[in-house]
Protein backbone atom coordinates (compact mmCIF):
# COMPACT_ATOMS: atom_id res chain seq x y z
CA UNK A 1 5.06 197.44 4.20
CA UNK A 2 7.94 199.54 3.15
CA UNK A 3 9.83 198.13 6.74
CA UNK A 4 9.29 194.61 5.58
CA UNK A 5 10.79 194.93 2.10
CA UNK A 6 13.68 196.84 4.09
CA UNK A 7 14.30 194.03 5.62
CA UNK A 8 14.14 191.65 3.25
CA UNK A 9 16.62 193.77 1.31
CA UNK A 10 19.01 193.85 4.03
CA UNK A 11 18.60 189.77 4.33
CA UNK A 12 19.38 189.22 1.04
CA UNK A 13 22.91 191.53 0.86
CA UNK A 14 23.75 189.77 4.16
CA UNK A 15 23.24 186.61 2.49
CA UNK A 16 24.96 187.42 -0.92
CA UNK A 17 28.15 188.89 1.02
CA UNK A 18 28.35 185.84 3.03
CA UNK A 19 28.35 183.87 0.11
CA UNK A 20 31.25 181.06 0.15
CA UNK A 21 33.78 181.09 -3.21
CA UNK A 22 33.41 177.98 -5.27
CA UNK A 23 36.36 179.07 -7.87
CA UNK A 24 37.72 176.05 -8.60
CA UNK A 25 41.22 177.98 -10.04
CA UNK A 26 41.53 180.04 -6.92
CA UNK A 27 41.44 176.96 -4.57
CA UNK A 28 43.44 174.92 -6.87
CA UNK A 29 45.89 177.99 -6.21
CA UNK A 30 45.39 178.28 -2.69
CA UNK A 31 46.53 174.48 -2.21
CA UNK A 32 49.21 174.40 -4.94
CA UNK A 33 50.89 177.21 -2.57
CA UNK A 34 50.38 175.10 0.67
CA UNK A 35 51.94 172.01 -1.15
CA UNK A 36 54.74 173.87 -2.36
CA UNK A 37 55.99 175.71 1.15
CA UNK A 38 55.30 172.17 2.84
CA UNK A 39 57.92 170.42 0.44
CA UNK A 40 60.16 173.58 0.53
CA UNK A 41 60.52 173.36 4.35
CA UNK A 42 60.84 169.77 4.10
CA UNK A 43 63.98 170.05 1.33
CA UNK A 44 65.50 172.64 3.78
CA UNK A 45 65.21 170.84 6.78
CA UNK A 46 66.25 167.32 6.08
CA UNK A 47 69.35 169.16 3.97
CA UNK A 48 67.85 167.01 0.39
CA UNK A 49 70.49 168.80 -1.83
CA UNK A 50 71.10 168.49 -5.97
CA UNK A 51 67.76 168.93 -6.82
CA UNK A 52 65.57 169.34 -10.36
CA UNK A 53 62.68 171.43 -10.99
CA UNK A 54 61.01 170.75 -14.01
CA UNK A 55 58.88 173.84 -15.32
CA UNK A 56 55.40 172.25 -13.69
CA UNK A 57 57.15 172.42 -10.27
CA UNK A 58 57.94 168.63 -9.66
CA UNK A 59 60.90 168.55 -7.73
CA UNK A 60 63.36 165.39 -8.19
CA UNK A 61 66.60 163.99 -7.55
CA UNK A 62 68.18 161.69 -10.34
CA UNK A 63 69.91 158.99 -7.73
CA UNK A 64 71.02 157.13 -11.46
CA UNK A 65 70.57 158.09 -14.60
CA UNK A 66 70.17 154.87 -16.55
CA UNK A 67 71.22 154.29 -20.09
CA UNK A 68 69.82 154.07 -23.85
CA UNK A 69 68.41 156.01 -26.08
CA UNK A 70 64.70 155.50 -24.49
CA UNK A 71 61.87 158.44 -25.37
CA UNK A 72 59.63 158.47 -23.63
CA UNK A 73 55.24 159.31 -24.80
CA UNK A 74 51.99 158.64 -23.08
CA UNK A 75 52.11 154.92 -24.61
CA UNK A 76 55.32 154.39 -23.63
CA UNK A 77 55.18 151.20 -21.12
CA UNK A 78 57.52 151.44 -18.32
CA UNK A 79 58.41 148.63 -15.88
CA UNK A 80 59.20 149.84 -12.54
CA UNK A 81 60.37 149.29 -9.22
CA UNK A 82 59.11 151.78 -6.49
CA UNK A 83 58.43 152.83 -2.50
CA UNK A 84 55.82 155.73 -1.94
CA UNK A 85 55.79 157.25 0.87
CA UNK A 86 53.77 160.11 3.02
CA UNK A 87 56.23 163.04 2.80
CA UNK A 88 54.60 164.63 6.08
CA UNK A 89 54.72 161.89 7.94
CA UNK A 90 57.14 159.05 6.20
CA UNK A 91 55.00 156.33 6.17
CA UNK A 92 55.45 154.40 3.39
CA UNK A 93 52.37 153.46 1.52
CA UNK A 94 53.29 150.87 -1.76
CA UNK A 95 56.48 149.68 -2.31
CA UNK A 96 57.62 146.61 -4.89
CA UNK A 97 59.77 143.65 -4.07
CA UNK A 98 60.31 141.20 -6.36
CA UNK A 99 57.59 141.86 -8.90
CA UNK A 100 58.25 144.81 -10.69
CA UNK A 101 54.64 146.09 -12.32
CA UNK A 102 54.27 147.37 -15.70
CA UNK A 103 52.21 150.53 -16.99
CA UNK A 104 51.28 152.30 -19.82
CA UNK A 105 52.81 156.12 -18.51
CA UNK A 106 49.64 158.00 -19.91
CA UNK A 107 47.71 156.28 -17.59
CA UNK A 108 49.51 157.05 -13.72
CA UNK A 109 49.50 160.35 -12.02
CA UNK A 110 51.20 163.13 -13.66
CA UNK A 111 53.92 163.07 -11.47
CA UNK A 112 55.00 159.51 -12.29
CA UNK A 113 54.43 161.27 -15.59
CA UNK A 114 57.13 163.81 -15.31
CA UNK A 115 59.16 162.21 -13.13
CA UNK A 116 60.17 158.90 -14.76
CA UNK A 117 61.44 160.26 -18.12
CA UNK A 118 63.78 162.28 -16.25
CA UNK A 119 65.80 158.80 -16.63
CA UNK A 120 66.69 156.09 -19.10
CA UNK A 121 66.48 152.11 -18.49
CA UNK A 122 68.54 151.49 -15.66
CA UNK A 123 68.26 154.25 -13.97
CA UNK A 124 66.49 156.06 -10.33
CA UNK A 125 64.87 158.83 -9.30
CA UNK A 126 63.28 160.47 -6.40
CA UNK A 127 60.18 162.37 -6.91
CA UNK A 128 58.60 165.32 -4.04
CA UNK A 129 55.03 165.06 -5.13
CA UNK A 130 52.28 167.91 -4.42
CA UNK A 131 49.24 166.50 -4.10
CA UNK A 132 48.02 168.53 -7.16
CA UNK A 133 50.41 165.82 -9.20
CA UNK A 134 49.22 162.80 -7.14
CA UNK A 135 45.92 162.51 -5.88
CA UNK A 136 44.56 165.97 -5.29
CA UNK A 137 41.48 166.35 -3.51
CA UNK A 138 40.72 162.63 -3.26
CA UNK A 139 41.32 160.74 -0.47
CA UNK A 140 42.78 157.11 -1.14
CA UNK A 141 41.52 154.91 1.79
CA UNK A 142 42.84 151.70 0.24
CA UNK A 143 46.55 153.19 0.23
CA UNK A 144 45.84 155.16 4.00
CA UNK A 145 46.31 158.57 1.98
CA UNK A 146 44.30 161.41 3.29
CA UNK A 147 43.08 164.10 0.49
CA UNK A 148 45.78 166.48 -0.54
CA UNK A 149 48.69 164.11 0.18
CA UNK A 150 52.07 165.59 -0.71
CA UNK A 151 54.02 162.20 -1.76
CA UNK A 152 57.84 160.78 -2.28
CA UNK A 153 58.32 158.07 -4.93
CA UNK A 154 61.52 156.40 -5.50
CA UNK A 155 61.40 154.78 -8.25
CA UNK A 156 64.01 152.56 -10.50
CA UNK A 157 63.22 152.26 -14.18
CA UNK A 158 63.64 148.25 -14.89
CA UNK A 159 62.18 148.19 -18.75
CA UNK A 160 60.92 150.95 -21.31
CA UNK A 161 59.08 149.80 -24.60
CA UNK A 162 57.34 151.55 -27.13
């Protein structure tokens, strides 16, 4: 009897130190620091000087400022021109051409978010995306993006209303 519950005892620190993490802040983490050395290494090696870092991390490039007085909040509707591509592998995934699309900038992914009131009517900027300010986790089959896609938006900043 006293083997038996020695055993079981054993089985059950086995299976308790085996256990797999589910801390959602540690993984979050974990990928933010992938995300970041991938777009590092990609700055450095195609030479992408002049660049921004806001204080989340988003790195961008203001290509043309714009001009007005335009402020920018989460109601703020913002007409834009844009191409998004795959930073790892440059495929382009959305682009505008002659229609220009409208949104409402509390409602598209934080990096649009950040990265658009870095200009003014008028003006362009190129966004380096980790996937934590894109899509994250989540796959998006209907634009080919795998989960955790690190992203470039150029985007040109047509109309801004309040």
């Amino acid at each position: 009897m006293n083997r038996i519950l020695l055993v079981l005892l054993l089985l059950s620190a086995c299976f308790i130190g085996c256990k797999k993490t589910n801390d959602g802040v540690a993984i979050y983490k974990a990928q933010a620091a992938v995300d970041d050395k991938i777009v590092s290494n990609y700055l450095k090696t195609n030479g992408i000087p002049e660049l921004h870092v806001d204080t989340s991390g988003v790195c961008y490039k203001i290509d043309t400022l714009g001009s007005g007085n335009d402020l920018y909040t989460s109601s703020t509707q913002v007409t834009v021109g844009y191409v998004g591509s795959l930073l790892t592998t440059g495929k382009v995934f959305g682009q505008t051409d002659k229609f220009h699309p409208s949104y409402t900038l509390g409602s598209v992914i934080l990096g649009w978010q950040l990265g658009i009131p870095q200009v003014k009517k008028g003006g362009t900027v190129t966004i380096y995306l980790p996937s934590r300010y894109a899509y994250g986790p989540y796959a998006q089959p209907n634009l080919g993006l795998p989960a955790h896609a690190i992203l470039i938006f150029t985007i040109k900043v047509y109309n801004v209303t309040n």
